[in-house]
Each structure stands twice: as C-alpha cells, then as structure tokens.
Protein backbone atom coordinates (compact mmCIF):
# COMPACT_ATOMS: atom_id res chain seq x y z
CA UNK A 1 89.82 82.61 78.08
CA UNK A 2 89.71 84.04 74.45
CA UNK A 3 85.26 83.98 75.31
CA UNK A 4 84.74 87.58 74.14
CA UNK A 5 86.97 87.38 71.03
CA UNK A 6 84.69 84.67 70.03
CA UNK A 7 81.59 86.52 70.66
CA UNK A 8 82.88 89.30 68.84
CA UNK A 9 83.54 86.98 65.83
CA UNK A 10 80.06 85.08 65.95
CA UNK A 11 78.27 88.69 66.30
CA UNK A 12 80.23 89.17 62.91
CA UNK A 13 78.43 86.12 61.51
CA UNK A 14 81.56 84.06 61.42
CA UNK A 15 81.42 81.18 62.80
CA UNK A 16 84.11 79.80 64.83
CA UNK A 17 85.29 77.99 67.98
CA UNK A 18 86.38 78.85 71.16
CA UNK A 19 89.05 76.89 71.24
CA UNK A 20 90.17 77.53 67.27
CA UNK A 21 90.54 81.38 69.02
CA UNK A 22 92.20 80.00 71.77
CA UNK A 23 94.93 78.39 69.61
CA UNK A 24 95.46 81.40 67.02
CA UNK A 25 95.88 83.24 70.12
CA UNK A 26 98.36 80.90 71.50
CA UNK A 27 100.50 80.81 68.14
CA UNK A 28 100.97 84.44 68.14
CA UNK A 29 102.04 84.67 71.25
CA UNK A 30 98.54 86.75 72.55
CA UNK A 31 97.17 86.37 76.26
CA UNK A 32 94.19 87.65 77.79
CA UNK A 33 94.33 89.63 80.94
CA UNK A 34 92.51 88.35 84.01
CA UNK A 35 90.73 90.28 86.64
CA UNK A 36 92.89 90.77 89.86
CA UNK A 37 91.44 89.28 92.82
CA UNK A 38 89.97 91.89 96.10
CA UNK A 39 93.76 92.88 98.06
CA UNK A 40 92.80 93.59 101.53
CA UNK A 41 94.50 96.74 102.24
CA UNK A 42 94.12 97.15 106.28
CA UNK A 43 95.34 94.57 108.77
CA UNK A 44 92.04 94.93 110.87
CA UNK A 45 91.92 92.83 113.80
C-alpha cells in the first residue's frame, strides 16, 4: 500500500517501516489510490 511513501522516506535517510507508514496513514484517516483495472468498452462478439 503506503510502498512509495516509504521509499520516499528511506531515500531521505530515515529509516522506517512499511507497515509503521501504513499505520500513521491509517490513524489519520489517509488512503492510497489504486490503479483501475482495463474496462472493456465494446461488446465485440
């Protein structure tokens, strides 16, 4: 989830967790979008 946040941190030279980020996240109510999935637009048969 939160994968590039921690990245970004560790780039920084702090070191933390994936899953610390995924919790600070959590507990200020922050989500991380997701990449929609391929919509077939045309009923081809």
């Amino acid at each position: 989830m939160p994968l590039k946040v921690t990245q970004k941190f560790s780039q920084q030279g702090t070191k933390i967790s994936q899953r610390t980020v995924t919790r600070i996240m959590k507990k200020n109510g922050l989500r991380s979008r997701t990449v929609k999935k391929y919509k077939a637009t045309t009923n081809s048969k």
